[in-house]
Protein backbone atom coordinates (compact mmCIF):
# COMPACT_ATOMS: atom_id res chain seq x y z
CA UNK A 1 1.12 -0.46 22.69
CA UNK A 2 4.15 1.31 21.44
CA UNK A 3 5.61 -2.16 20.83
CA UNK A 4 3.09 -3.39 18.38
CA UNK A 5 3.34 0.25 16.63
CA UNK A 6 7.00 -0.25 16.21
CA UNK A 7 6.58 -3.67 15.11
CA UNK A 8 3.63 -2.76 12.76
CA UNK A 9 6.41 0.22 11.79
CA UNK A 10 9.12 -2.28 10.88
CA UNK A 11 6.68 -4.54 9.22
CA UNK A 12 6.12 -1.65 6.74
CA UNK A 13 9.57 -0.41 6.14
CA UNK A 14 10.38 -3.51 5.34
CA UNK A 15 7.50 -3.71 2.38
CA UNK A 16 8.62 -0.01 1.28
CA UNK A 17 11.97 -1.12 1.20
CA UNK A 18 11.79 -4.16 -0.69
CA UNK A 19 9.31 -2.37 -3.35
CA UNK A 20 11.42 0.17 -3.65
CA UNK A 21 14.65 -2.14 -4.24
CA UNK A 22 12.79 -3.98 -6.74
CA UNK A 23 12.01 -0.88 -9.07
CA UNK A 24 15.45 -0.23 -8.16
CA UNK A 25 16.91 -3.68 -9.57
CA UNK A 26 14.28 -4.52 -11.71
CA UNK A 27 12.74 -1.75 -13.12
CA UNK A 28 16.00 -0.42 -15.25
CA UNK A 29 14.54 3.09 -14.42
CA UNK A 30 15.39 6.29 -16.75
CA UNK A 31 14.18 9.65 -17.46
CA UNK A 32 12.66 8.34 -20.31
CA UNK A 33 10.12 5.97 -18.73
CA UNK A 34 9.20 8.41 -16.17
CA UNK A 35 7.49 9.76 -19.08
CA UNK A 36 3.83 9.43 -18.77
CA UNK A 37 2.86 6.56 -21.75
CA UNK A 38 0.48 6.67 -24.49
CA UNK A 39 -2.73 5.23 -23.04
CA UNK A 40 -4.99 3.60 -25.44
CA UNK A 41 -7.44 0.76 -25.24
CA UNK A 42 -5.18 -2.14 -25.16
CA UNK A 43 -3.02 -0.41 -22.48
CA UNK A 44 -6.49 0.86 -20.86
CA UNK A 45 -5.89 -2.35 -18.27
CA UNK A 46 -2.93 -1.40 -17.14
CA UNK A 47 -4.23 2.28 -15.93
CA UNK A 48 -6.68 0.82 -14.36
CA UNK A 49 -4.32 -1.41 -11.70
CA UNK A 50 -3.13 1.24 -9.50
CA UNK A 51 -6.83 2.78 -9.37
CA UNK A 52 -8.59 -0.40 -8.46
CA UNK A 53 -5.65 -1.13 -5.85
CA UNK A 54 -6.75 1.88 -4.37
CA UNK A 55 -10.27 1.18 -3.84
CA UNK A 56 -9.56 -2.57 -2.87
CA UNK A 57 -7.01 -1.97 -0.38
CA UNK A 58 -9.09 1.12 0.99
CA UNK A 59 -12.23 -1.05 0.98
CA UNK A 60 -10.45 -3.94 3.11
CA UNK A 61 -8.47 -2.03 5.52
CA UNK A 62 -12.22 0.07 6.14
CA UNK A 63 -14.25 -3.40 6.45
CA UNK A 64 -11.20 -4.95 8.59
CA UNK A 65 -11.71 -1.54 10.92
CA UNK A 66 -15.55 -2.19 10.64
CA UNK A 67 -15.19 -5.68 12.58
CA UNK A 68 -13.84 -3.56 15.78
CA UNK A 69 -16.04 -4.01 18.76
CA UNK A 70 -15.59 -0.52 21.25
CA UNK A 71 -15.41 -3.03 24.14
CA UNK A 72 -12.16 -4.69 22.82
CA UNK A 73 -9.08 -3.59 24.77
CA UNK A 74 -6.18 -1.91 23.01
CA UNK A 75 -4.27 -5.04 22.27
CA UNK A 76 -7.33 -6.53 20.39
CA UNK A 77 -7.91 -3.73 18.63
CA UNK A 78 -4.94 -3.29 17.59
CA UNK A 79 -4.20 -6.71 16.22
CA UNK A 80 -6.84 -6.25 14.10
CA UNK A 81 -5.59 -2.86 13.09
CA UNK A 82 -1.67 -3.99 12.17
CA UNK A 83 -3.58 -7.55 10.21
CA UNK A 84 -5.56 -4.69 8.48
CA UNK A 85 -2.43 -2.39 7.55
CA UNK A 86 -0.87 -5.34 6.57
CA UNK A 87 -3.41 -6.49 4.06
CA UNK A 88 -3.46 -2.71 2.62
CA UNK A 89 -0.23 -2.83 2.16
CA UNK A 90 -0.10 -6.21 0.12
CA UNK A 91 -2.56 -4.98 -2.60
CA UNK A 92 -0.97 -1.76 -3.25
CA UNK A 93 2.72 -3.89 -3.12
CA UNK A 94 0.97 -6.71 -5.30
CA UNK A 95 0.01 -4.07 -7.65
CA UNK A 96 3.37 -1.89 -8.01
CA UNK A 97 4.90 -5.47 -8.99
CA UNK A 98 2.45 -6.15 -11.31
CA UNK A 99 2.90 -2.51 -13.18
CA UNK A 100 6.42 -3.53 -13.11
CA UNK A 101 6.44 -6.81 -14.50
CA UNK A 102 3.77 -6.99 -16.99
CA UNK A 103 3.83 -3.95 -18.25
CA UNK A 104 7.34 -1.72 -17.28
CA UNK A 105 6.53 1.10 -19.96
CA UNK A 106 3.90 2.23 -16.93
CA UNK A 107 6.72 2.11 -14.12
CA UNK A 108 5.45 5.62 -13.20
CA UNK A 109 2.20 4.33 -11.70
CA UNK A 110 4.08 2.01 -9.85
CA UNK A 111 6.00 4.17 -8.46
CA UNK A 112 3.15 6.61 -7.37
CA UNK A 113 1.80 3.20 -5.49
CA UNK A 114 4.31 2.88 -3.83
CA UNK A 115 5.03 7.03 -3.15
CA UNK A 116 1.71 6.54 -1.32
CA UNK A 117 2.61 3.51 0.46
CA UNK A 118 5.41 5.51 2.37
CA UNK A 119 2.76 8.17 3.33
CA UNK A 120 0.63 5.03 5.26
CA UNK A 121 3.23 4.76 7.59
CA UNK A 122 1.80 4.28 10.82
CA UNK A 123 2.24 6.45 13.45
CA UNK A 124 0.29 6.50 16.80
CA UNK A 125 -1.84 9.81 15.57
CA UNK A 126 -2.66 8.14 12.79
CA UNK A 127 -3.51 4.50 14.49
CA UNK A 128 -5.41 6.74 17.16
CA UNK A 129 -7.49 8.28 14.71
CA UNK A 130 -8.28 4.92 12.20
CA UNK A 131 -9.67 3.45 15.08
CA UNK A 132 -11.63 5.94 16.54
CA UNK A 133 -13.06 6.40 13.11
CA UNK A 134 -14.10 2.83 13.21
């Protein structure tokens, strides 16, 4: 088991890593866009990306948890668990790049996606509690 956690643990420092690299490289970051942006109802769109990431990826990774039978052994359950983490993961990273490339004046949202993608990391307490929640 401590195999597929560092595995699923690599697996995720890799997508924090390469987020974080990207805003890095591609986001031209200052103090000045770290500034929270005028939001009005053209912009209204882009506010709502990191919000409805949120509720996707939480609504996935809780229906992927969801398809757990008790009777599986560890190694099922947690292949199911690390395709679940992986799928969280991918919204919230799909929606830091889209902050960042359609509309960079919001950078900071992206940056809170991804802020809370480095608090998923998985950690046996963590896995061990997901799936008994399940």
């Amino acid at each position: 088991m401590n195999e597929k956690i560092k595995t699923l643990q690599v697996i995720h420092l890799a997508i924090c890593a390469g987020t974080v690299l990207a805003y890095y490289f591609l986001g031209e970051l200052s103090i000045e866009k770290l500034d929270i942006p005028t939001i009005d109802s053209t912009s209204l769109v882009y506010v709502s990306i990191p919000v409805l990431a949120f509720v996707f990826s939480s609504f996935l990774f809780k229906s992927q948890l969801k398809q757990i039978d008790p009777k599986f052994k560890a190694e099922e359950k947690m292949r199911i668990y690390q395709a679940a983490s992986i799928m969280r993961w991918a919204v919230l990273e799909g929606a830091a790049f889209l902050i960042l490339l359609l509309k960079p004046d919001f950078v900071l949202f992206g940056i809170l996606i991804i802020i809370y993608i480095i608090f998923l990391r998985p950690t046996e307490e963590r896995i061990n509690n997901d799936l008994s929640d399940s």
